[in-house]
N, C-alpha and C. Protein backbone atom coordinates (compact mmCIF):
# COMPACT_ATOMS: atom_id res chain seq x y z
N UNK A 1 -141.23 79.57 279.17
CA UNK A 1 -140.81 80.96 279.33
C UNK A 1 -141.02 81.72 278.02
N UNK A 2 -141.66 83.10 277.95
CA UNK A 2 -141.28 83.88 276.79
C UNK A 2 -140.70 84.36 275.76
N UNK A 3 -140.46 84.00 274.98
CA UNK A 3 -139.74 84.80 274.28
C UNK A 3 -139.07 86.04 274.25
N UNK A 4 -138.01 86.27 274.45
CA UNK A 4 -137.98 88.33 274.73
C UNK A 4 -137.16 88.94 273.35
N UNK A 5 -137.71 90.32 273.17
CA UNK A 5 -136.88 90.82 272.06
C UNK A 5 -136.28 92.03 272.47
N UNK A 6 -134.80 91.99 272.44
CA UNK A 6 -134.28 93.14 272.27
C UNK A 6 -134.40 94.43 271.68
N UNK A 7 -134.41 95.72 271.80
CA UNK A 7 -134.99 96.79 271.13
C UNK A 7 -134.34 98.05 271.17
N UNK A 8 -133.68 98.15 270.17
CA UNK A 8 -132.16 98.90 270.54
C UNK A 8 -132.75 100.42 269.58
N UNK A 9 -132.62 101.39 270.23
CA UNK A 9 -132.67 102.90 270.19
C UNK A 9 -131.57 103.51 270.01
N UNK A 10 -131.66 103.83 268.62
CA UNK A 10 -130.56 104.59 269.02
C UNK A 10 -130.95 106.53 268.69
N UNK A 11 -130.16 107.41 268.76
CA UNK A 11 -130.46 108.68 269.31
C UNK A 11 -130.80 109.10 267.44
N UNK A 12 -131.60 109.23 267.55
CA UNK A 12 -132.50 110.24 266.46
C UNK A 12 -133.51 108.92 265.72
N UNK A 13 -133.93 108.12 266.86
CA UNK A 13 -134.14 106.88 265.60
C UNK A 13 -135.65 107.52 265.32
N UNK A 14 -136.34 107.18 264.56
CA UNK A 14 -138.35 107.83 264.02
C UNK A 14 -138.57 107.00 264.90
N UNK A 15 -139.69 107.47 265.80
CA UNK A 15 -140.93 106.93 266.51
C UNK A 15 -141.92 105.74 266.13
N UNK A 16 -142.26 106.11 264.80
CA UNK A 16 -143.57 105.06 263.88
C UNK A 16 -142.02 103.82 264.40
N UNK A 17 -141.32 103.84 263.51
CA UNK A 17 -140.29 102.61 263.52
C UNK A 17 -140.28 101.51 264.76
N UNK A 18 -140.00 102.25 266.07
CA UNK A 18 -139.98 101.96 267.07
C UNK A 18 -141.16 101.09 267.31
N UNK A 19 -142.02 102.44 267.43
CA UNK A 19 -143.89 101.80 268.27
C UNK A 19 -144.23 100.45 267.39
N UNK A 20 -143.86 100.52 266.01
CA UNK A 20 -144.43 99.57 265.24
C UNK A 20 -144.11 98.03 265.88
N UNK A 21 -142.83 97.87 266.41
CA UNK A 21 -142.24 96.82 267.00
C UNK A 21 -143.15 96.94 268.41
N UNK A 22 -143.20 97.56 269.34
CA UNK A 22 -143.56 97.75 270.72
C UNK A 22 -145.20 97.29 270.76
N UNK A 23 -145.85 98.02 269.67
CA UNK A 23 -147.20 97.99 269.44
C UNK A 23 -147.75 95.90 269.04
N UNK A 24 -146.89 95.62 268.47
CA UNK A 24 -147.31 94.11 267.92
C UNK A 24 -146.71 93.35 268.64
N UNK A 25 -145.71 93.25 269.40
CA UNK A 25 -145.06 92.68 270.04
C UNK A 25 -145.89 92.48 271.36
N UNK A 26 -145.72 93.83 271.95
CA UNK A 26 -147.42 94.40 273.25
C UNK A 26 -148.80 93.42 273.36
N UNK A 27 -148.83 93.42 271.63
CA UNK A 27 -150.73 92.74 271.90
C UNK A 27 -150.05 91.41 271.79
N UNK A 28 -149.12 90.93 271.52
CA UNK A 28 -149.03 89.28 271.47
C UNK A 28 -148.69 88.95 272.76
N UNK A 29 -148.02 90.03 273.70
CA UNK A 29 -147.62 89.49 274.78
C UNK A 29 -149.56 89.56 275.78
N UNK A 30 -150.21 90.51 275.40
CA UNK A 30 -151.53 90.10 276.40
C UNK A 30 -152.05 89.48 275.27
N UNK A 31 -152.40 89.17 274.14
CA UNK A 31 -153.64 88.06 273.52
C UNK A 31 -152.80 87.18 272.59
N UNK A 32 -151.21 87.20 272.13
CA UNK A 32 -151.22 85.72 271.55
C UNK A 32 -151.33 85.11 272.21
N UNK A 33 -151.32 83.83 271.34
CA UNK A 33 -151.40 82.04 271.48
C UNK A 33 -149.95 81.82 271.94
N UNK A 34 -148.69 82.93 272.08
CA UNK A 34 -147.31 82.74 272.08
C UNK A 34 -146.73 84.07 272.45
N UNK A 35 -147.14 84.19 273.62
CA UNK A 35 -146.68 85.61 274.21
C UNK A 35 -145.13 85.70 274.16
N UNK A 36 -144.93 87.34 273.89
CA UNK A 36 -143.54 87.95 273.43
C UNK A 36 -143.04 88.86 274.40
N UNK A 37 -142.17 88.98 274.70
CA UNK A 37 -141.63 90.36 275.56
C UNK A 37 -140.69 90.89 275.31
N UNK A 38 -140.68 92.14 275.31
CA UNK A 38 -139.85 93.30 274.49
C UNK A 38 -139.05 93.96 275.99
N UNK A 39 -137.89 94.09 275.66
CA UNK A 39 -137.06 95.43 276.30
C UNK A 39 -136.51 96.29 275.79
N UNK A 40 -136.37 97.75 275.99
CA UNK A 40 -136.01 98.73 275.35
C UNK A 40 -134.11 99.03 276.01
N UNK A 41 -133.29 98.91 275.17
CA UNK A 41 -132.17 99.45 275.29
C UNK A 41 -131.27 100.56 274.39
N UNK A 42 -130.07 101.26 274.89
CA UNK A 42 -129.95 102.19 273.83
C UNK A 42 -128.16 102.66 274.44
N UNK A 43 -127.88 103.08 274.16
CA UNK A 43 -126.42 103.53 274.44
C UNK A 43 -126.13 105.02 275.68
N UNK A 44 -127.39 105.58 275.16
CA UNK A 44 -127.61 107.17 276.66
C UNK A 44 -128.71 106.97 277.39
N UNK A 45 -128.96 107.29 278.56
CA UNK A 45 -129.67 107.23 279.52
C UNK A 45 -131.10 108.10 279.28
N UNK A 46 -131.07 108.87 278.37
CA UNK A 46 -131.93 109.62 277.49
C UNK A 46 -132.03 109.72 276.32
N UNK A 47 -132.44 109.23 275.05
CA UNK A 47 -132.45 109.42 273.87
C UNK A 47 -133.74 110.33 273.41
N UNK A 48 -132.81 111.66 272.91
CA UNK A 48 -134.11 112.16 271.67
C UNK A 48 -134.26 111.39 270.72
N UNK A 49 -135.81 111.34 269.94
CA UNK A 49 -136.49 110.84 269.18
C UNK A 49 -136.22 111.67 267.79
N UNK A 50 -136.39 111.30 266.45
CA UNK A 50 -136.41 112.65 265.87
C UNK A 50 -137.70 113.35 265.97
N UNK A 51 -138.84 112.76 266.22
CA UNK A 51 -140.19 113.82 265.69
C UNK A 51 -140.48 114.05 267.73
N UNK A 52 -139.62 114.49 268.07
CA UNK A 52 -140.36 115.10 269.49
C UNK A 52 -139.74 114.79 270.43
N UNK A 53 -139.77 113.56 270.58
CA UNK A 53 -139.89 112.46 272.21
C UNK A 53 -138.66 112.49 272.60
N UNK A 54 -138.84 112.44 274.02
CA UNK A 54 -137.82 111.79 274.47
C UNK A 54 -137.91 110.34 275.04
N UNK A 55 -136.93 109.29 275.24
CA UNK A 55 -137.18 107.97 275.73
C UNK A 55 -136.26 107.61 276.70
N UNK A 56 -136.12 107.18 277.83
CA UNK A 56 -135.65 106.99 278.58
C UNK A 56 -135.65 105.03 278.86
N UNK A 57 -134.28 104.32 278.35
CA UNK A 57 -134.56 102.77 277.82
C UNK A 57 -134.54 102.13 279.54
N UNK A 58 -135.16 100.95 278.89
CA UNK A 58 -135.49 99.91 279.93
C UNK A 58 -134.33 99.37 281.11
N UNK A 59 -133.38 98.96 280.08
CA UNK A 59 -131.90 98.54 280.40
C UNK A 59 -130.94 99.04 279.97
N UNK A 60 -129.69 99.11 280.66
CA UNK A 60 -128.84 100.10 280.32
C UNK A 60 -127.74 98.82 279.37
N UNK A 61 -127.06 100.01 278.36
CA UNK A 61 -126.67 98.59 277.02
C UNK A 61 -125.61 97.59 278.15
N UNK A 62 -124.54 98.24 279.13
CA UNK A 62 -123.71 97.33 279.20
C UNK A 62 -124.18 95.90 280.33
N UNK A 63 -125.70 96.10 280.41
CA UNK A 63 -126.01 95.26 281.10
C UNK A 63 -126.91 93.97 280.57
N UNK A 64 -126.80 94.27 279.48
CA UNK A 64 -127.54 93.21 278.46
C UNK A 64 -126.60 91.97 278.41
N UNK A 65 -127.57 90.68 278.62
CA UNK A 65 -127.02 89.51 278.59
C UNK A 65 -127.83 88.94 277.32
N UNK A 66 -126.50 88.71 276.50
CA UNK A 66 -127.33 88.39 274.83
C UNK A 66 -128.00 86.74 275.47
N UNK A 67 -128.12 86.02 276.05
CA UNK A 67 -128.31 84.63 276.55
C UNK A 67 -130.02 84.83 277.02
N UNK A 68 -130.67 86.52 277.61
CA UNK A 68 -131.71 86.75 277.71
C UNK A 68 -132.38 86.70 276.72
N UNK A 69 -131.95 87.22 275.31
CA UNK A 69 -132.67 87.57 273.87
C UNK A 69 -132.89 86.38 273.17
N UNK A 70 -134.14 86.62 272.10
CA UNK A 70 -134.06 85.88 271.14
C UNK A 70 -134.25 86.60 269.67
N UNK A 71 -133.71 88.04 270.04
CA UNK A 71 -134.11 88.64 268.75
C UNK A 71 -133.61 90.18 268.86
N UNK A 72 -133.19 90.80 267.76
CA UNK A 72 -132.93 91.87 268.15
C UNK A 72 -133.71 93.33 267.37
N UNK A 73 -134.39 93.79 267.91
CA UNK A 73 -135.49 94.72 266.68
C UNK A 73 -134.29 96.23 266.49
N UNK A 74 -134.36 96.97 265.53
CA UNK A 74 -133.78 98.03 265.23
C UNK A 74 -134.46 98.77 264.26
N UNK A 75 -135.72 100.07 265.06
CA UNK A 75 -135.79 101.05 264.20
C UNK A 75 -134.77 102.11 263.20
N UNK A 76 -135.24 102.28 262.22
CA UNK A 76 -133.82 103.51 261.55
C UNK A 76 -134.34 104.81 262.33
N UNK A 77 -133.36 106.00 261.96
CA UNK A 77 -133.83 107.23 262.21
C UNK A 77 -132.89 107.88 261.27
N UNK A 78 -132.73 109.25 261.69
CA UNK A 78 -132.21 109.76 260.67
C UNK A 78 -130.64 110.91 261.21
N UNK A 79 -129.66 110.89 260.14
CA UNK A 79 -128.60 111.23 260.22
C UNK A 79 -128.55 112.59 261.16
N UNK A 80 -129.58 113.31 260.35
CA UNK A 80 -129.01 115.18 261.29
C UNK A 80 -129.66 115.02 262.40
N UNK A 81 -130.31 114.00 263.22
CA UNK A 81 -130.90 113.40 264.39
C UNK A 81 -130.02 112.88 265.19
N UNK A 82 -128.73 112.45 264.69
CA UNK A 82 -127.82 111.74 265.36
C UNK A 82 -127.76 110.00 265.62
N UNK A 83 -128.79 110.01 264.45
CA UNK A 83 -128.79 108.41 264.28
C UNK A 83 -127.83 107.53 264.20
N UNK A 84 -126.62 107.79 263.63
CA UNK A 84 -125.35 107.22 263.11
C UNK A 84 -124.43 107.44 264.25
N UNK A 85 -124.40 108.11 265.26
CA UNK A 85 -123.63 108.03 266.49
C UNK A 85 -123.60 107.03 267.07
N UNK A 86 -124.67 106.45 267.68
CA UNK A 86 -125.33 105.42 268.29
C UNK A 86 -124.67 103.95 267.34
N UNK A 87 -125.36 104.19 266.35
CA UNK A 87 -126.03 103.23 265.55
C UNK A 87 -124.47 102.66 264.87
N UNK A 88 -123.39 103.47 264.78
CA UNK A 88 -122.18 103.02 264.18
C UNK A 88 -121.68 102.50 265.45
N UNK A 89 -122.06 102.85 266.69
CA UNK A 89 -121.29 102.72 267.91
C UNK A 89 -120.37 101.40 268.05
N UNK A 90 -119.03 101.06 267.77
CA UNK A 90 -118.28 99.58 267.88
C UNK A 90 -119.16 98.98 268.83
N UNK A 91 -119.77 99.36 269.95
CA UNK A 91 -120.26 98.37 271.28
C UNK A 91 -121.18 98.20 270.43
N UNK A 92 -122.63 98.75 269.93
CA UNK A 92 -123.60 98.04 269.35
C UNK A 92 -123.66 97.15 267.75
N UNK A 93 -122.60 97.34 267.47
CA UNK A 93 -122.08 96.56 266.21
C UNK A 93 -121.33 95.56 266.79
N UNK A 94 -120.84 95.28 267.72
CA UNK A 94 -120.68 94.08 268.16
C UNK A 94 -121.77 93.38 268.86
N UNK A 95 -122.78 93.65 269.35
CA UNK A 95 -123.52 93.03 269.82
C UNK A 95 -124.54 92.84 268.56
N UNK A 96 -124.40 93.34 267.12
CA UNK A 96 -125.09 92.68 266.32
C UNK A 96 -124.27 91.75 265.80
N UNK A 97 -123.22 91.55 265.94
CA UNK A 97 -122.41 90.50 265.27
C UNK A 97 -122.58 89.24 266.54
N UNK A 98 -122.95 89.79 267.75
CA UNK A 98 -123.06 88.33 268.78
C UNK A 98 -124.08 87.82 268.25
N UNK A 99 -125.09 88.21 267.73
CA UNK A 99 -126.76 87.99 267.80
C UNK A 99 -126.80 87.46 266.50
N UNK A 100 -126.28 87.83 265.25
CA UNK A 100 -126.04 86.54 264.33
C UNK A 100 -124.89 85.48 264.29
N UNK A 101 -123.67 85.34 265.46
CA UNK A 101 -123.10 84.28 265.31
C UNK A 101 -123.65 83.46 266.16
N UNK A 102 -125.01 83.53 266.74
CA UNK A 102 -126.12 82.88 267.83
C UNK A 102 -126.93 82.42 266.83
N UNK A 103 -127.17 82.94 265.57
CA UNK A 103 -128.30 82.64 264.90
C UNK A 103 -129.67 83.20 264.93
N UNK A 104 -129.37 84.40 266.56
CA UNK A 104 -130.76 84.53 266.50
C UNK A 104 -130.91 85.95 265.43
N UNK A 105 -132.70 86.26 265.44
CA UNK A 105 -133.34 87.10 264.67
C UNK A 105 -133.05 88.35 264.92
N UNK A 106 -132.66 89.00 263.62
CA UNK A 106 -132.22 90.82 264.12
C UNK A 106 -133.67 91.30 262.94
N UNK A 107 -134.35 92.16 263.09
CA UNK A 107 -135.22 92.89 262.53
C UNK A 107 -134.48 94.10 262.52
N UNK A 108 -134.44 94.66 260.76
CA UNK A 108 -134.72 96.15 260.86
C UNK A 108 -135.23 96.94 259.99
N UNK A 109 -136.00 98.05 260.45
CA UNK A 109 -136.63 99.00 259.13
C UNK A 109 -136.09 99.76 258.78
N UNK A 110 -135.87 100.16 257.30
CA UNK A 110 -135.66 101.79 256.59
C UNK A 110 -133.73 101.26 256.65
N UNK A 111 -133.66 102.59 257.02
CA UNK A 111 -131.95 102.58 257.33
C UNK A 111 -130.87 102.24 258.95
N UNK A 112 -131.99 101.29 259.52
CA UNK A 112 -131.14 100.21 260.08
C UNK A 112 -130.35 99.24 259.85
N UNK A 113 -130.52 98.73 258.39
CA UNK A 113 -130.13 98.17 257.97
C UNK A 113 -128.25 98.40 257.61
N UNK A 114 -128.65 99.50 257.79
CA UNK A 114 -127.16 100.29 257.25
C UNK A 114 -125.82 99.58 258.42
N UNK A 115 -126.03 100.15 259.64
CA UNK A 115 -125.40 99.36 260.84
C UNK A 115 -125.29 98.21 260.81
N UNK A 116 -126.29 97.41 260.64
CA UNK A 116 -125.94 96.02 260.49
C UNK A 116 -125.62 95.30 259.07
N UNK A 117 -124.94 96.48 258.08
CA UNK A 117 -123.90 96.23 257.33
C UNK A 117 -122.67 96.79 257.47
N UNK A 118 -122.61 97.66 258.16
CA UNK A 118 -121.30 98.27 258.49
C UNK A 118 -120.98 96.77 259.92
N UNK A 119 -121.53 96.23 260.51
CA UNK A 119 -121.21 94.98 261.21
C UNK A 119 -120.34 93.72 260.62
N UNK A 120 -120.26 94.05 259.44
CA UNK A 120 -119.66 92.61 258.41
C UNK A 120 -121.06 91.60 258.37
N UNK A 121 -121.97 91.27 258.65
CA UNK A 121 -122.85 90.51 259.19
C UNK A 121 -123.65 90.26 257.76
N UNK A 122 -123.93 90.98 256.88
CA UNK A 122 -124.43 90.84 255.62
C UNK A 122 -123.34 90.61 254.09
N UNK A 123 -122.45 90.78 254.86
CA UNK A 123 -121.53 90.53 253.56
C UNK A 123 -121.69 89.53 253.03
N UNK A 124 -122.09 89.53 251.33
CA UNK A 124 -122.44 88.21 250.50
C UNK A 124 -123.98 88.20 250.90
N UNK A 125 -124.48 88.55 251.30
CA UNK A 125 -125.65 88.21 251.63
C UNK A 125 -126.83 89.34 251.44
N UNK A 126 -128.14 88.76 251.05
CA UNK A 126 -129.38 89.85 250.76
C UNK A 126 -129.76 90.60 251.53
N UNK A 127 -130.27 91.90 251.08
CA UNK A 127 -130.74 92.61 252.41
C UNK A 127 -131.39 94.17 251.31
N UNK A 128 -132.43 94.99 252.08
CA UNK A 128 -132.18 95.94 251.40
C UNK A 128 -132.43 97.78 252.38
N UNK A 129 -132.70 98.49 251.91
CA UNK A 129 -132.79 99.94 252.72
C UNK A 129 -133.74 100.75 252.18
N UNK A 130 -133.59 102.22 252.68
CA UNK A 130 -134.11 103.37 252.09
C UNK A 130 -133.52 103.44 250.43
N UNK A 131 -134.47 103.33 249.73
CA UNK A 131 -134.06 103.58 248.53
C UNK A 131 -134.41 105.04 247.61
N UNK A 132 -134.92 105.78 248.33
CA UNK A 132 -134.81 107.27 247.63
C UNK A 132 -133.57 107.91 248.38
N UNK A 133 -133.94 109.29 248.13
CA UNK A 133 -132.64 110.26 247.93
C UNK A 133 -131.64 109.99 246.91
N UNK A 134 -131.68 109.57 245.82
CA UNK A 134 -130.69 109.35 244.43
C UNK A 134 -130.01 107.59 245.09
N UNK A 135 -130.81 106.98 246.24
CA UNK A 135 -130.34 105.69 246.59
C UNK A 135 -128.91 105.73 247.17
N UNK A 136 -129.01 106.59 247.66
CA UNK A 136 -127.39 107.11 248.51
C UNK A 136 -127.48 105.58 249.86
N UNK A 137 -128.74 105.76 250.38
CA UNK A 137 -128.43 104.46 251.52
C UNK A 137 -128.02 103.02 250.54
N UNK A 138 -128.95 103.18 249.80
CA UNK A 138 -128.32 101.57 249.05
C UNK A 138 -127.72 101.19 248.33
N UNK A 139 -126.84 101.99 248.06
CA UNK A 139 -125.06 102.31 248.10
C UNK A 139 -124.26 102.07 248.94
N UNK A 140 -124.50 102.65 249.63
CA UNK A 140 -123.82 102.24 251.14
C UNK A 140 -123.45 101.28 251.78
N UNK A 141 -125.12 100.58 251.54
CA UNK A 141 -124.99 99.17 252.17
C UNK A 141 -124.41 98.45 251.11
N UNK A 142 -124.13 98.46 249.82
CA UNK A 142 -123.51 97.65 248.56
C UNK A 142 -122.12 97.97 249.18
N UNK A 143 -121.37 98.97 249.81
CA UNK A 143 -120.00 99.15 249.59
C UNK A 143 -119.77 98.22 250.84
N UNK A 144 -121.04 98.02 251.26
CA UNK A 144 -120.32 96.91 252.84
C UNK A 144 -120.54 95.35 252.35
N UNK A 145 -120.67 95.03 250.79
CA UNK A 145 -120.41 94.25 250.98
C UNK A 145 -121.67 92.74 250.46
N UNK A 146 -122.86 94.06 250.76
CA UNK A 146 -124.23 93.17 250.30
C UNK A 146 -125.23 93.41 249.15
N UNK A 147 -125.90 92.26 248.78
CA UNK A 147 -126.68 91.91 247.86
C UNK A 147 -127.76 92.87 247.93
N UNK A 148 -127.91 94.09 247.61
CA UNK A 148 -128.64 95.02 247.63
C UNK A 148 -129.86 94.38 246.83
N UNK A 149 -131.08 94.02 247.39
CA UNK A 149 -132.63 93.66 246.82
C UNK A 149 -133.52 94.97 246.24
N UNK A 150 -133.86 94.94 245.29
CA UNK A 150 -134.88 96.19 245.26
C UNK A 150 -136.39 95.90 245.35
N UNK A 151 -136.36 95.17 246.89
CA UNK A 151 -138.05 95.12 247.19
C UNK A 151 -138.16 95.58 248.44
N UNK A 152 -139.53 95.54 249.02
CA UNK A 152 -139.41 96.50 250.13
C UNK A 152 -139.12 95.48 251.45
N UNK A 153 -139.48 94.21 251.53
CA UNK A 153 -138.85 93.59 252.72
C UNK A 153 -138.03 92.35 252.43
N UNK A 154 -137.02 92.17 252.71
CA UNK A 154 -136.06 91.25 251.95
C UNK A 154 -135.73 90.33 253.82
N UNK A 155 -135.89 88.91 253.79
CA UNK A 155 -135.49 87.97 254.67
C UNK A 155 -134.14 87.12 254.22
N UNK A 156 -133.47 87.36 255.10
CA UNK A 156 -131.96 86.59 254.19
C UNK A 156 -131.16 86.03 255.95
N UNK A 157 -132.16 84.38 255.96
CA UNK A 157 -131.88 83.89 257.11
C UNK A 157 -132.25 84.52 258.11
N UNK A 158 -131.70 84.47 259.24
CA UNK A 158 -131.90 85.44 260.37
C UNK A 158 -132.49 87.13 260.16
N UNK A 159 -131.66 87.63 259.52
CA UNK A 159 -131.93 88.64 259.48
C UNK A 159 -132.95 89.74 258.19
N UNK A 160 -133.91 90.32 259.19
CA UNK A 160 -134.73 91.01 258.65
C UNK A 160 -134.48 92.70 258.09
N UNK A 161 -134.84 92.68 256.74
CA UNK A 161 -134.29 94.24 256.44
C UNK A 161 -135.20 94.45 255.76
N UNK A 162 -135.98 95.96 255.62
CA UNK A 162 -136.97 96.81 254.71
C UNK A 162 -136.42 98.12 254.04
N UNK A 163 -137.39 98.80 253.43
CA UNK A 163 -136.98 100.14 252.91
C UNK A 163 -137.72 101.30 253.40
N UNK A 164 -138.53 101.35 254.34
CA UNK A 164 -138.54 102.97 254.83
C UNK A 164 -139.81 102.58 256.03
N UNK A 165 -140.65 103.72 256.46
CA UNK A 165 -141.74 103.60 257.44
C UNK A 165 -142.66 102.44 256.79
N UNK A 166 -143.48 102.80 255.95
CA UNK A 166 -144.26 101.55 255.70
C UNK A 166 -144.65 100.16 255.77
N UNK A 167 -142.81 100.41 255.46
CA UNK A 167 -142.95 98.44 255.63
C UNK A 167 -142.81 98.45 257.35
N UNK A 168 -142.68 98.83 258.52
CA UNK A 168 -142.68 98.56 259.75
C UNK A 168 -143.30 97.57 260.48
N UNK A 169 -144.71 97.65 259.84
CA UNK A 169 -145.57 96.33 260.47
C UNK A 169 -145.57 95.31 259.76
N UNK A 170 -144.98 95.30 258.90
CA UNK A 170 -144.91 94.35 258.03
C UNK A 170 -143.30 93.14 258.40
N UNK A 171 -142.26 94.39 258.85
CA UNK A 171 -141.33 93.75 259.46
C UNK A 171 -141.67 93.41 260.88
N UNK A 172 -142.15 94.14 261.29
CA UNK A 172 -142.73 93.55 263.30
C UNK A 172 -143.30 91.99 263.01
N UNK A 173 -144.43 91.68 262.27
CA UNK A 173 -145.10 91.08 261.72
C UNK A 173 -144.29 89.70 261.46
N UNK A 174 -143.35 89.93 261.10
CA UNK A 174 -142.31 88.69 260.16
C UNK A 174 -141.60 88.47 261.35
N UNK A 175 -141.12 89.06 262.23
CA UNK A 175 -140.48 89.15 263.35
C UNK A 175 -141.36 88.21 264.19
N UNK A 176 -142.68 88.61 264.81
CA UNK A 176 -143.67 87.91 265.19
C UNK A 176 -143.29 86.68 264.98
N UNK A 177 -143.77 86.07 263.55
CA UNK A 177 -143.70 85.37 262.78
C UNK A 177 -142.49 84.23 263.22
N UNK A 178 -141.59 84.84 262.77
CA UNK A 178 -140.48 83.71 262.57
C UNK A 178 -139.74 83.69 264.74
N UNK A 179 -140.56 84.43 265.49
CA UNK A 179 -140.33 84.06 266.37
C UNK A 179 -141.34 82.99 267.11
N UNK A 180 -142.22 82.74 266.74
CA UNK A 180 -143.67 82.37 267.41
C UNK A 180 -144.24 80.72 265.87
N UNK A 181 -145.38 82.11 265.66
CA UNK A 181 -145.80 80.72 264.47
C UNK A 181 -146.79 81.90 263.58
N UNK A 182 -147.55 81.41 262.46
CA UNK A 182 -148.14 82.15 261.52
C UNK A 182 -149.26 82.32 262.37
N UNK A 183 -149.67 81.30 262.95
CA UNK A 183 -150.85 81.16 263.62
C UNK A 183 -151.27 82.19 264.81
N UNK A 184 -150.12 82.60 265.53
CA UNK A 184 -149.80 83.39 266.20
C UNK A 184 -150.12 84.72 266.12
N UNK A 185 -149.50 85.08 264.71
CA UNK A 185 -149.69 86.51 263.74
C UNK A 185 -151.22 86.45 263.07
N UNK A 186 -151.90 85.77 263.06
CA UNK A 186 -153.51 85.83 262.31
C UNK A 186 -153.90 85.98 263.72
N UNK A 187 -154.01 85.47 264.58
CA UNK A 187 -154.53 85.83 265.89
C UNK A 187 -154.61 87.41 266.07
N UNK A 188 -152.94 87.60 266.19
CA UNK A 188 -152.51 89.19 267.31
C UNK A 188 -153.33 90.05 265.94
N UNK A 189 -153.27 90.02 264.51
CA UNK A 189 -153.75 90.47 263.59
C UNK A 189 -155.49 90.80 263.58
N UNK A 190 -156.36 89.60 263.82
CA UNK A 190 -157.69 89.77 264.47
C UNK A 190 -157.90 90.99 265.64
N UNK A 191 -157.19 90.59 266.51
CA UNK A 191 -157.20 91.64 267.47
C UNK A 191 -156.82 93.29 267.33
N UNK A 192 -155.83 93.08 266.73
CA UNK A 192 -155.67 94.80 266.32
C UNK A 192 -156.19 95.10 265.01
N UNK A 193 -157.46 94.84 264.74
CA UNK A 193 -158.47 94.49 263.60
C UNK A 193 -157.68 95.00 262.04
N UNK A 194 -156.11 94.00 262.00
CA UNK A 194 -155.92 94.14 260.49
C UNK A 194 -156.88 93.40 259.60
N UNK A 195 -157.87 92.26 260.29
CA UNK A 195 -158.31 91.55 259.57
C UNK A 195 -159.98 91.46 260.16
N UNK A 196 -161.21 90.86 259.46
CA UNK A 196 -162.44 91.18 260.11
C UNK A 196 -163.05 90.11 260.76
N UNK A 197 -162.05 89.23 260.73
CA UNK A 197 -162.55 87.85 261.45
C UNK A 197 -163.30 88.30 262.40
């Protein structure tokens, strides 16, 4: 059976963030060696995007059975978007605290990371964020508790954390990765010609 990854939206999250997960996840499920499958969930039955979109999720949150997942992806978005509504929500901060006392993989980019320190889930432990704006996010995540890294993708066990759009495929990628095999990721990588094999 597949692998499946959870893919939690929340209301103002960036688009790139999102697709970046959907997009690598997508080609491994038609050309890896270790096909993946993604579902989209979110807390409203409609979520605005910040740059436009609207998204309408796969599954509705209270119907998620963490026993389906093996991973949980989380784009950031941004505050005057309404990112932090969602994203502080007690129901989805508990379901990141189910998903690391399971052990399994939480991915997140930019300032997702933030939520899943306001979770208790990183306390004592590495991780890092958005580090411009005078580093107001990675502050934040220090007052919850964690080992603030100043690189752009920091792995600390289970859980995956970066610092802004860029690193996105790079976290999908590691996600891939530590769900599947390396071998897996040079493959789906050929195909969406990161590489010229």
């Amino acid at each position: 059976m597949n692998k499946k990854v959870l893919l939690f939206l929340a209301q103002g999250f960036e688009e790139y963030e999102a697709g970046v997960f959907t997009d690598v996840i997508g080609w491994s499920r038609i050309l890896g060696n270790e096909p993946v499958d993604m579902i989209t969930t979110g807390l409203r039955p409609e979520i605005k995007c910040k740059w436009n979109f609207n998204v309408r999720p796969e599954i509705e949150f209270d119907k998620i059975n963490i026993n389906d997942y093996d991973a949980l992806a989380i784009p950031g978005g941004f505050e005057d978007a309404g990112f932090y509504e969602d994203a502080f929500d007690e129901r989805f901060l508990n379901l990141i605290r189910d998903f690391d006392k399971d052990g399994k993989i939480i991915a997140a980019v930019c300032v997702a990371a933030i939520p899943i320190g306001k979770s208790g889930v990183l306390k004592g432990r590495n991780a890092t964020t958005y580090d411009l704006s005078n580093g107001f996010r990675r502050k934040q995540l220090a007052d919850f508790g964690v080992n603030v890294q100043d690189k752009h993708v920091v792995v600390d066990k289970n859980i995956i954390t970066s610092t802004g759009p860029a690193t996105g495929l790079e976290v999908s990628f590691k996600l891939l990765e530590m769900l599947t095999s390396t071998k897996n990721v040079d493959e789906i990588k050929i195909h969406m010609r990161f590489t010229n094999k």
